[in-house]
N, C-alpha and C. Protein backbone atom coordinates (compact mmCIF):
# COMPACT_ATOMS: atom_id res chain seq x y z
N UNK A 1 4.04 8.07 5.94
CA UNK A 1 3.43 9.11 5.14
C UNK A 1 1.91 9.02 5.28
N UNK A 2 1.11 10.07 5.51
CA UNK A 2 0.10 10.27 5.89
C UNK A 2 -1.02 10.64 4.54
N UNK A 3 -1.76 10.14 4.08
CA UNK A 3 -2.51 10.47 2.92
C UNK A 3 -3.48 11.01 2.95
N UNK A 4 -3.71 12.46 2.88
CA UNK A 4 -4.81 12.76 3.38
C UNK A 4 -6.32 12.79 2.40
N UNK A 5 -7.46 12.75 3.15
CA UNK A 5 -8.68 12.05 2.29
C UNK A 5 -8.84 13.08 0.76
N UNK A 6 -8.44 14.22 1.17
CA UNK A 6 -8.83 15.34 -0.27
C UNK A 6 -7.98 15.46 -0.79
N UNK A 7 -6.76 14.41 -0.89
CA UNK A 7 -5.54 14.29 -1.68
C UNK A 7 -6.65 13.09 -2.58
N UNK A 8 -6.52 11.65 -2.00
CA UNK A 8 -7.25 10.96 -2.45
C UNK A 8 -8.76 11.01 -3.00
N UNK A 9 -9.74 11.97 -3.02
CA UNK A 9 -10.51 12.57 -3.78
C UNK A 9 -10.22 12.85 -5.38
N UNK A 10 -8.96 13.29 -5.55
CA UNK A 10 -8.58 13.56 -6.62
C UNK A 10 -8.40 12.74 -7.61
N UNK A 11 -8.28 11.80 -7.19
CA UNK A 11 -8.00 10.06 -7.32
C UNK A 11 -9.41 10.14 -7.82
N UNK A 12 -10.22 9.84 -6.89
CA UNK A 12 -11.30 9.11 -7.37
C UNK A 12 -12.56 9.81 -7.27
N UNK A 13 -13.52 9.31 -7.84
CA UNK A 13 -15.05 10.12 -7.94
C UNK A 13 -15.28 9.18 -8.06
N UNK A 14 -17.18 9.72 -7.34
CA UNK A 14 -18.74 8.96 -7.54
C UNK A 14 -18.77 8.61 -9.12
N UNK A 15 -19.80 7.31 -9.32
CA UNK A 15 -19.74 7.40 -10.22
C UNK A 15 -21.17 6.63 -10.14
N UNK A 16 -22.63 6.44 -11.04
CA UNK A 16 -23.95 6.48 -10.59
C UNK A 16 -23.63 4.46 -9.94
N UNK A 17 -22.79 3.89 -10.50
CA UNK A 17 -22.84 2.61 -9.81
C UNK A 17 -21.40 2.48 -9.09
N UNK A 18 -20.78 3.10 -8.82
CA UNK A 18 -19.79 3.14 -8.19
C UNK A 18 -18.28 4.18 -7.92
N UNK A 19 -17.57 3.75 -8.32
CA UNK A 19 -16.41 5.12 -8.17
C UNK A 19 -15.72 5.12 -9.69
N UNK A 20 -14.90 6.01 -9.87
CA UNK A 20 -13.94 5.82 -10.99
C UNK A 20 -12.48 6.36 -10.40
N UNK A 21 -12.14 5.67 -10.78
CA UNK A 21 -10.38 6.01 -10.57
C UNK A 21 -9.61 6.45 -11.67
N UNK A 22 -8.66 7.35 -11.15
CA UNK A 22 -7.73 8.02 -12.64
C UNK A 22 -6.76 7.64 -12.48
N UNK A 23 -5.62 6.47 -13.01
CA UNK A 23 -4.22 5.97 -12.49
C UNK A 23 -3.64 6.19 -13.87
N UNK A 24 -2.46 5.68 -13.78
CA UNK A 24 -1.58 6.33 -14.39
C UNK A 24 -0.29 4.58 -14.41
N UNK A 25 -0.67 3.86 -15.26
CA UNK A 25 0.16 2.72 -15.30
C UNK A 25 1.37 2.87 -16.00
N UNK A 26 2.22 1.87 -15.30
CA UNK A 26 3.41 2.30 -15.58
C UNK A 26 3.71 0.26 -16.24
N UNK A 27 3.86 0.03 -17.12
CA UNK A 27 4.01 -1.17 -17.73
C UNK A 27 5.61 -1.88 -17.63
N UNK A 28 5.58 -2.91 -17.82
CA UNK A 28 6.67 -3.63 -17.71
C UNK A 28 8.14 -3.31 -16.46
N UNK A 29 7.21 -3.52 -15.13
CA UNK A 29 8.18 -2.95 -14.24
C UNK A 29 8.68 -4.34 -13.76
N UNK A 30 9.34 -4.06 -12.80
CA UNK A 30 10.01 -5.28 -11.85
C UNK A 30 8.96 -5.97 -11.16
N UNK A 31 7.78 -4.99 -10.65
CA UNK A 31 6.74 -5.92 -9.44
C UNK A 31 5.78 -5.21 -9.85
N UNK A 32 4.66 -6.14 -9.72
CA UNK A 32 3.14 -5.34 -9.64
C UNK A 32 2.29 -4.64 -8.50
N UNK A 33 2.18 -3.36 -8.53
CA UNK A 33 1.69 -3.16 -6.95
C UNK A 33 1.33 -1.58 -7.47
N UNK A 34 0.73 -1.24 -6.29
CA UNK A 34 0.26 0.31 -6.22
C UNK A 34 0.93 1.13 -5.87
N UNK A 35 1.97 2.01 -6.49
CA UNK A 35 2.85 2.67 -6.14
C UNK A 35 3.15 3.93 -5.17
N UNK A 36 1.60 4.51 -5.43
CA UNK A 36 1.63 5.91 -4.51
C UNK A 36 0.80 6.45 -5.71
N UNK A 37 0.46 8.00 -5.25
CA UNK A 37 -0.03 9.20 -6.05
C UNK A 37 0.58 9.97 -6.60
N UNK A 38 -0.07 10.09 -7.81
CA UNK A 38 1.58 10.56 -8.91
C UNK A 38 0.36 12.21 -9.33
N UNK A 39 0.37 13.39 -8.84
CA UNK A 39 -0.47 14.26 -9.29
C UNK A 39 -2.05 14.11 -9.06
N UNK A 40 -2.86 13.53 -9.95
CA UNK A 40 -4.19 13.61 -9.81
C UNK A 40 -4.61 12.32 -9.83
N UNK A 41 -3.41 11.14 -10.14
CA UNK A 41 -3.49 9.87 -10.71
C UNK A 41 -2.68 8.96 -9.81
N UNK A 42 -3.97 7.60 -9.64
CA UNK A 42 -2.95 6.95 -8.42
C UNK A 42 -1.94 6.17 -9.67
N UNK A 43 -0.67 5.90 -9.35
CA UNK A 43 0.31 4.99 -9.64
C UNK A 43 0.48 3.53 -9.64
N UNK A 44 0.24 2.95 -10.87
CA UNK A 44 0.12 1.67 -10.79
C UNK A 44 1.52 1.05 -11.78
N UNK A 45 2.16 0.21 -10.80
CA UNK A 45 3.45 -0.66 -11.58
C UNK A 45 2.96 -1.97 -11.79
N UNK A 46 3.19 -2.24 -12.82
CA UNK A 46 2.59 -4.03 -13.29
C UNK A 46 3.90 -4.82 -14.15
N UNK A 47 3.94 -5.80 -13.84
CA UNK A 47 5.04 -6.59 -14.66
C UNK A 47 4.33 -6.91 -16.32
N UNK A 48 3.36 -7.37 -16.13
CA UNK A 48 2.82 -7.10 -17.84
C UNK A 48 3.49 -6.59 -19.01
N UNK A 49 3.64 -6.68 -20.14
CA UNK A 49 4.15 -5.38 -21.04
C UNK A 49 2.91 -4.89 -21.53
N UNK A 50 3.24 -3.94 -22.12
CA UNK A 50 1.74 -3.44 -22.66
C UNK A 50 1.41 -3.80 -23.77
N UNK A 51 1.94 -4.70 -24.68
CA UNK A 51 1.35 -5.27 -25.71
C UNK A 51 0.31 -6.57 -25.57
N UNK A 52 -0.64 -6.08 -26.41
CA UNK A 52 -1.70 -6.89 -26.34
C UNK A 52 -2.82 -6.74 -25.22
N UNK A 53 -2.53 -5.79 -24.48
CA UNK A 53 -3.56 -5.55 -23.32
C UNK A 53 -2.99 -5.80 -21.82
N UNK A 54 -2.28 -6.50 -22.00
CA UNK A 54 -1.47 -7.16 -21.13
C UNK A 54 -1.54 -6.12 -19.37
N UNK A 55 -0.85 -5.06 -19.87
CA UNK A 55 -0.96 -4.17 -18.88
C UNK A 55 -1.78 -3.98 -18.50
N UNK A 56 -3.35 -3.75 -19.48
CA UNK A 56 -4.40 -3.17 -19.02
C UNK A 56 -5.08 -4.14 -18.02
N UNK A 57 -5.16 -5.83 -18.35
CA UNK A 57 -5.46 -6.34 -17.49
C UNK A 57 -4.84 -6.82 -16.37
N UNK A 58 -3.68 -6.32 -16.17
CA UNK A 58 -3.08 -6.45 -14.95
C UNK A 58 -3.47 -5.86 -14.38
N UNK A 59 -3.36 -4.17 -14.60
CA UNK A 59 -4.02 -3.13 -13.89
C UNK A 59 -5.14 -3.23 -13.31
N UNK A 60 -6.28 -3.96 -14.32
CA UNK A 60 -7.51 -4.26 -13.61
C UNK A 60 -7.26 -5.16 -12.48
N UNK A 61 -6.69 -5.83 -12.46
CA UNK A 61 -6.43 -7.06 -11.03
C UNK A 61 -5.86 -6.64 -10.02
N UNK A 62 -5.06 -5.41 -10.03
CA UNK A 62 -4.71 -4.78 -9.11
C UNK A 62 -6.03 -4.31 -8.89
N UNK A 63 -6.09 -3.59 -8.58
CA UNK A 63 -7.74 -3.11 -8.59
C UNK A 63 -8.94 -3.54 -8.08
N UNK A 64 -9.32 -4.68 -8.60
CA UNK A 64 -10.19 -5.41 -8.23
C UNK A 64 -9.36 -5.90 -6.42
N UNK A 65 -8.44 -6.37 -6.58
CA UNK A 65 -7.78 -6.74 -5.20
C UNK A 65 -8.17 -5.82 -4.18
N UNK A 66 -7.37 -4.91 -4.89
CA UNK A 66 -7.42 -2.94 -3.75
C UNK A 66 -9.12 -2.85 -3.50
N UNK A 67 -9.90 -2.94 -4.44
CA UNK A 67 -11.31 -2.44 -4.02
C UNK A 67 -12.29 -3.70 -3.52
N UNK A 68 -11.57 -5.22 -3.54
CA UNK A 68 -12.00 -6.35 -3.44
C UNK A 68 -13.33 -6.65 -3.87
N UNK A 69 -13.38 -6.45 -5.01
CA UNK A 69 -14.66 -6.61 -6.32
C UNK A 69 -14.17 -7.56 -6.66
N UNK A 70 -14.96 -8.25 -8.05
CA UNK A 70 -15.31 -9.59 -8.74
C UNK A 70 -13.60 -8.34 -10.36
N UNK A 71 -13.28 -8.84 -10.73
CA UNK A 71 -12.52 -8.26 -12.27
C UNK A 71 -13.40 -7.66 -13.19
N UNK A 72 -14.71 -8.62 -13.33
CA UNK A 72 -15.83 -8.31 -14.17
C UNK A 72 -16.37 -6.71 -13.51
N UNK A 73 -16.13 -6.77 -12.51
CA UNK A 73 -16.61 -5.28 -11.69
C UNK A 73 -15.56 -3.96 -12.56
N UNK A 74 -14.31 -4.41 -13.11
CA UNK A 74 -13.47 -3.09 -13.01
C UNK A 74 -13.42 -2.97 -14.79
N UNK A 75 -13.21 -1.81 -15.16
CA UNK A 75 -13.72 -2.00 -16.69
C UNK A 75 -12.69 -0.25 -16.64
N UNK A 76 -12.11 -0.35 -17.92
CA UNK A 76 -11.39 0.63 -18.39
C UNK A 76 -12.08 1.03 -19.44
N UNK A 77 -12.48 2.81 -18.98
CA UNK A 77 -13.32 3.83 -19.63
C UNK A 77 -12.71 4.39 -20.75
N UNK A 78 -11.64 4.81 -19.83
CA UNK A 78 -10.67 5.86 -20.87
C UNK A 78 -9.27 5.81 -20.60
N UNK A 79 -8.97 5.82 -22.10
CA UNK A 79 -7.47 5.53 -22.16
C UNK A 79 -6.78 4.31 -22.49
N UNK A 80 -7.58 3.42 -23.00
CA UNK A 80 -7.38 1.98 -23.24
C UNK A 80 -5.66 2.08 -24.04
N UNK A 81 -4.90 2.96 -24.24
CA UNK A 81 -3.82 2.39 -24.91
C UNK A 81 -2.86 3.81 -24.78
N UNK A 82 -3.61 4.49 -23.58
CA UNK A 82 -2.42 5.88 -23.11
C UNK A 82 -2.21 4.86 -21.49
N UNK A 83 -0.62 5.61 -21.29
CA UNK A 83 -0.45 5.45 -19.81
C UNK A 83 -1.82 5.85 -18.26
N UNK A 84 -2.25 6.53 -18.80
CA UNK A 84 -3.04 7.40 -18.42
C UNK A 84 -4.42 7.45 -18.44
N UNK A 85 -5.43 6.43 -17.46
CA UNK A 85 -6.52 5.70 -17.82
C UNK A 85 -7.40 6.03 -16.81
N UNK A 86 -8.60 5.98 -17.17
CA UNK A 86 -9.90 6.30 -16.10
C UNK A 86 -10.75 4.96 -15.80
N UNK A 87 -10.82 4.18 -14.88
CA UNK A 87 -10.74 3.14 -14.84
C UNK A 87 -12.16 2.60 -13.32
N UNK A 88 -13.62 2.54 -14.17
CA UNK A 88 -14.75 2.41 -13.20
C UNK A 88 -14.81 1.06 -12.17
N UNK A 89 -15.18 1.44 -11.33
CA UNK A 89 -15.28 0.30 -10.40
C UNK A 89 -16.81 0.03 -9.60
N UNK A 90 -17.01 -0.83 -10.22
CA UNK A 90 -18.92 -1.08 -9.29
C UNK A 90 -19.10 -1.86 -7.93
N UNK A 91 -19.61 -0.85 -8.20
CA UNK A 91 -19.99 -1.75 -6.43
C UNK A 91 -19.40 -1.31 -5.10
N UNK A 92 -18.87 0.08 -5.04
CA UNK A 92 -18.02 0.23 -4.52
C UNK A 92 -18.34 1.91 -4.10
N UNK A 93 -18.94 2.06 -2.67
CA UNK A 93 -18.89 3.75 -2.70
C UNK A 93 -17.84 4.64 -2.71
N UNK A 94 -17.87 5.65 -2.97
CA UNK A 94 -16.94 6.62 -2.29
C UNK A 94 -16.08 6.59 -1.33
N UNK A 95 -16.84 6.44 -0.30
CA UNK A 95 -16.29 6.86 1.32
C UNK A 95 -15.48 5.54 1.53
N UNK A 96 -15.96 4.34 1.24
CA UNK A 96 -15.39 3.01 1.10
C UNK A 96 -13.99 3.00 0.09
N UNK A 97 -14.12 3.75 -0.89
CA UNK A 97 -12.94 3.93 -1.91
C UNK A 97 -11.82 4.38 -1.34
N UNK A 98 -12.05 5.88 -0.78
CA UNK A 98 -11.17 6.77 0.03
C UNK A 98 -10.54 5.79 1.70
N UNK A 99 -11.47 4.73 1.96
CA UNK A 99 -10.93 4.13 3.29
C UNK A 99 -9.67 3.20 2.55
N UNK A 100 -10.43 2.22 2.15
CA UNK A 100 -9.44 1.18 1.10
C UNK A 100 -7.80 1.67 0.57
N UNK A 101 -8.16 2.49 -0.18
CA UNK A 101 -7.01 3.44 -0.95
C UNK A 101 -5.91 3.98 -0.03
N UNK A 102 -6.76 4.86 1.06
CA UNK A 102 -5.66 5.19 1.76
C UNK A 102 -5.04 4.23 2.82
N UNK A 103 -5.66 3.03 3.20
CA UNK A 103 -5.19 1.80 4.12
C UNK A 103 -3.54 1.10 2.69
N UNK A 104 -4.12 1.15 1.88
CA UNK A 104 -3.29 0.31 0.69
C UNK A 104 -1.95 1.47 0.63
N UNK A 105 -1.66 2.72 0.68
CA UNK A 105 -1.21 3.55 0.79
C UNK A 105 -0.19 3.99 2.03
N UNK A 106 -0.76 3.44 2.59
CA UNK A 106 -0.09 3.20 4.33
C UNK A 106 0.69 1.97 4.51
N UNK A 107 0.60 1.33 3.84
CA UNK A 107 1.65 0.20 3.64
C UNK A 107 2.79 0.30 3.53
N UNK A 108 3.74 -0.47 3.79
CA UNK A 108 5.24 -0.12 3.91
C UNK A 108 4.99 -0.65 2.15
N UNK A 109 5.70 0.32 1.10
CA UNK A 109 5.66 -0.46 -0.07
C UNK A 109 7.43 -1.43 -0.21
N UNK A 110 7.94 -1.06 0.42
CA UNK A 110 9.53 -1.80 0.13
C UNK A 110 9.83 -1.79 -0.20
């Protein structure tokens, strides 16, 4: 499956120190990993439950991995306690976002 870059745009935006991402976590699954693009929002499965944050900082570690930043780099804007989160990442351009994302995407997920 082929991802194309203005699919992944939708995903993500500039942001003045880096990008922001709009995902869409899905809590207490079987495996933690990046699932695909679910609408405007990339798809994130985490074994975490969502109590206590749990999810949220899983999500961030996915993340930080995918964009290979420091954790302290990834910080949740919006949505701290909906499925449905906007989630900044520093340090990290655009064009670099859209390469990353769609390489992680191209993966056989299994």
């Amino acid at each position: 499956m082929t991802i194309e870059a203005q699919e992944l745009r939708t995903v993500l935006s500039a942001t003045p120190g880096g990008v922001a991402v709009r995902v869409k976590v899905v809590p207490g699954a079987s495996r933690t990993r990046v699932a695909g693009i679910l609408g405007d929002r990339l798809k994130l499965t985490v074994a975490a439950p969502p109590s206590g944050g749990r999810a949220n900082e899983a999500a961030c570690r996915v993340l930080s991995e995918l964009f290979g930043v420091s954790q302290r780099h990834v910080q949740i804007v919006a949505g701290h306690g909906q499925p449905q989160k906007t989630v900044e990442i520093a340090g990290v351009a655009l064009c670099r976002a859209v390469e990353l994302l769609a390489k992680a995407l191209a993966e056989p997920r299994g």
